[in-house]
C-alpha atoms as a PDB file:
ATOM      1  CA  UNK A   1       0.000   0.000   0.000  1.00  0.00           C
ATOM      2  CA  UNK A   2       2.905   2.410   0.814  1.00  0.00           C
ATOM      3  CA  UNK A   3       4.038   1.697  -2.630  1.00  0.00           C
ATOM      4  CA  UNK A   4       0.600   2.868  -4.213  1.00  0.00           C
ATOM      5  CA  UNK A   5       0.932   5.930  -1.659  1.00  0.00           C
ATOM      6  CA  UNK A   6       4.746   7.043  -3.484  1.00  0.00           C
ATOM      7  CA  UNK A   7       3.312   6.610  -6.490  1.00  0.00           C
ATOM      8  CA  UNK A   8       0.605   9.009  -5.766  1.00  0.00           C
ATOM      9  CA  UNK A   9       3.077  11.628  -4.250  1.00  0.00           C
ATOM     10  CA  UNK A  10       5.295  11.267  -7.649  1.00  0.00           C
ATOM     11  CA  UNK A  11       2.689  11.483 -10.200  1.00  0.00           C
ATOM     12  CA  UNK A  12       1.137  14.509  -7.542  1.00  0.00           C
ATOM     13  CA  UNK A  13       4.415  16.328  -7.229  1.00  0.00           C
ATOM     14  CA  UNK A  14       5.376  16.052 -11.583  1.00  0.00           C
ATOM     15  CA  UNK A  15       1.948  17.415 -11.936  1.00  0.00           C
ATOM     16  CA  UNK A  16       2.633  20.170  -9.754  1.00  0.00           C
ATOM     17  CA  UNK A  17       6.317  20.926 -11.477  1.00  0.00           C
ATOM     18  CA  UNK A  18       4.158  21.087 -14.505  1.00  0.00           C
ATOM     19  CA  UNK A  19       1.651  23.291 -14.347  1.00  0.00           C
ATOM     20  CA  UNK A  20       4.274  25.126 -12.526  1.00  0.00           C
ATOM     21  CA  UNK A  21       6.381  25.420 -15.927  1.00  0.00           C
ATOM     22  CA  UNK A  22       3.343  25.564 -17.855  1.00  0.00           C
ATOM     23  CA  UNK A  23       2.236  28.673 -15.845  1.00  0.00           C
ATOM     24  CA  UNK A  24       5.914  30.471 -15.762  1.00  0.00           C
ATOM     25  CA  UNK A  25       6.398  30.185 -19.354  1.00  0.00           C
ATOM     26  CA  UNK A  26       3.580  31.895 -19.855  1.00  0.00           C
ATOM     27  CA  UNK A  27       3.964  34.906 -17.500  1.00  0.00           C
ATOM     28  CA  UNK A  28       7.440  35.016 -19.324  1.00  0.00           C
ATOM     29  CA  UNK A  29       5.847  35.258 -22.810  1.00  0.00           C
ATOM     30  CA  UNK A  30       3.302  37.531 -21.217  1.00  0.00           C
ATOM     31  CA  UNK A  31       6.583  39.707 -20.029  1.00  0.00           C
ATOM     32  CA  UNK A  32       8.360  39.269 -22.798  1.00  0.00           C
ATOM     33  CA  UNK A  33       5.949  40.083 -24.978  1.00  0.00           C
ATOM     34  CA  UNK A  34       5.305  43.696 -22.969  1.00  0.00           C
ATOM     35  CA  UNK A  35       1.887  42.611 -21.162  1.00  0.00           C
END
């Protein structure tokens, strides 16, 4: 079960990093772009 638990936390944690990315790239096109 602890297994299915560190699984959960990985998958959680890479969807976290990206949005994350996902979001910064776009303020930095937004800033780049003079918005």
């Amino acid at each position: 079960m602890s297994e299915f638990i560190d699984l959960l936390q990985c998958s959680a944690m890479a969807t976290t990093l990206l949005v994350a990315s996902l979001v910064g790239s776009r303020t930095a096109a937004r800033r780049l772009a003079g918005f």
